[in-house]
Protein backbone atom coordinates (compact mmCIF):
# COMPACT_ATOMS: atom_id res chain seq x y z
CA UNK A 1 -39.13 -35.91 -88.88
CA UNK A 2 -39.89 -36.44 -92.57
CA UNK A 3 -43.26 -37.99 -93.08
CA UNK A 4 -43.06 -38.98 -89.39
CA UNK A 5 -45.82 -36.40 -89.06
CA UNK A 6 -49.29 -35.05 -90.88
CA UNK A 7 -49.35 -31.49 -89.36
CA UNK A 8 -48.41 -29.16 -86.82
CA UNK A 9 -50.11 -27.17 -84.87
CA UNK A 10 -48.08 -24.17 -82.20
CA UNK A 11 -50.66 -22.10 -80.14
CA UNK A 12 -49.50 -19.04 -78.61
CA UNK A 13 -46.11 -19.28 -76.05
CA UNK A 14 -46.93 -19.99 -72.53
CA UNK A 15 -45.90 -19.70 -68.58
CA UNK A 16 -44.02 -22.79 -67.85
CA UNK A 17 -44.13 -24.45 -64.51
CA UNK A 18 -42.75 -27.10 -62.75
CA UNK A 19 -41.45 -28.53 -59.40
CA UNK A 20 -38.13 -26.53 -59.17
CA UNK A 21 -39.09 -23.02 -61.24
CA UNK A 22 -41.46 -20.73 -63.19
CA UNK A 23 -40.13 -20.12 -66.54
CA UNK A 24 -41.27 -17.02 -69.04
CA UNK A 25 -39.15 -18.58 -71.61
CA UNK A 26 -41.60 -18.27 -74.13
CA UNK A 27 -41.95 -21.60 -74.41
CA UNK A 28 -44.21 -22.90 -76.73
CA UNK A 29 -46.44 -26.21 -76.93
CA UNK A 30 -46.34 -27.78 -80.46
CA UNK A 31 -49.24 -30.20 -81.13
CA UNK A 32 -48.57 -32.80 -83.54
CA UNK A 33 -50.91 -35.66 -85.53
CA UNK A 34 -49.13 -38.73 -86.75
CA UNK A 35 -50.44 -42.55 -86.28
CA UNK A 36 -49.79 -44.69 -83.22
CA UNK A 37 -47.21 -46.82 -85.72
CA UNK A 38 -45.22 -43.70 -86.69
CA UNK A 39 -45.19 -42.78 -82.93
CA UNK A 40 -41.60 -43.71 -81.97
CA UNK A 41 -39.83 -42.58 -84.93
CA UNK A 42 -41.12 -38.78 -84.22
CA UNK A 43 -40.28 -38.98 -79.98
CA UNK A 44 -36.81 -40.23 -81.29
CA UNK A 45 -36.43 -37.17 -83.85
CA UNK A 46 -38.19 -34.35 -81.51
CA UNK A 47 -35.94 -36.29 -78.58
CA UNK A 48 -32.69 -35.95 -81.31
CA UNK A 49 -33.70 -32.33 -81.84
CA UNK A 50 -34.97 -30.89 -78.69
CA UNK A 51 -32.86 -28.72 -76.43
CA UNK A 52 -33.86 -29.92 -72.78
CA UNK A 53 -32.63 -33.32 -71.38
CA UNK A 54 -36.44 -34.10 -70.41
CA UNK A 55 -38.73 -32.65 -73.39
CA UNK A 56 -42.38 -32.35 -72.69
CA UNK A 57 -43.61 -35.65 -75.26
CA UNK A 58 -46.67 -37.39 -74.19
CA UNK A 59 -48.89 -39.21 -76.76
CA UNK A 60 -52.95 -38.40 -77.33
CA UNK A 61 -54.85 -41.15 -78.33
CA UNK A 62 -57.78 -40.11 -81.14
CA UNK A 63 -60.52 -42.28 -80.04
CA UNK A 64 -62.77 -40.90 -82.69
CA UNK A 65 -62.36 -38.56 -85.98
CA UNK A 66 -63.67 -37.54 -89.24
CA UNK A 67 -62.68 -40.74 -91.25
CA UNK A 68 -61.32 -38.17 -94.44
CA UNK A 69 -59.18 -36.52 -91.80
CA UNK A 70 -57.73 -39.25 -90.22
CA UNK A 71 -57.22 -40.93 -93.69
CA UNK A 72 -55.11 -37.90 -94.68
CA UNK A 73 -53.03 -38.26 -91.48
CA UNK A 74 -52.59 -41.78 -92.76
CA UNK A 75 -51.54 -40.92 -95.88
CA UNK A 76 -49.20 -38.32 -95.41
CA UNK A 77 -47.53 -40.34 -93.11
CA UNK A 78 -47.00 -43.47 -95.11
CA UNK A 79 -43.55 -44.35 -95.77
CA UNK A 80 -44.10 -48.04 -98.01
C-alpha cells in the first residue's frame, strides 16, 4: 500500500453484524484518505492483504475540503 494512501485513521473495535451472525471479533473499521485515481491500487492491496473473502471496502467521495489538506493527500500520494 506504499503511497497508495495519505493517512489512516482506526476508531475504537466494534460489534459486527450481518445477515448470517453477530460477531465480537473485535473487529475494527480503518478509515483511509487517498485520491479517486489511487483508488484501485489500495482495494487491490487491502483485497491482497485482508483475511475475509468479502472485506468491508466501500469508497467516500470528499465533495468538499480544506484545499491545504486535500493538497497534502495529493501529495503524499503521488507516485510520478
Amino acid at each position: 500500500m506504499h503511497r497508495s494512501r495519505s493517512s489512516s485513521r482506526s476508531p475504537p473495535p466494534r460489534l459486527s453484524s450481518n445477515c448470517w451472525t453477530l460477531s465480537r471479533a473485535g473487529e475494527l473499521l480503518l478509515l483511509i484518505k487517498t485520491p479517486a485515481d489511487r483508488y484501485p491500487a489500495l482495494e487491490q492491496a487491502l483485497r491482497a492483504l485482508h483475511p475475509y473473502e468479502v472485506p468491508e471496502i466501500v469508497a467516500v467521495p470528499i465533495e468538499r475540503g480544506h484545499e491545504d489538506y486535500l493538497e497534502w493527500v495529493r501529495s503524499c500520494t503521488d507516485v510520478s
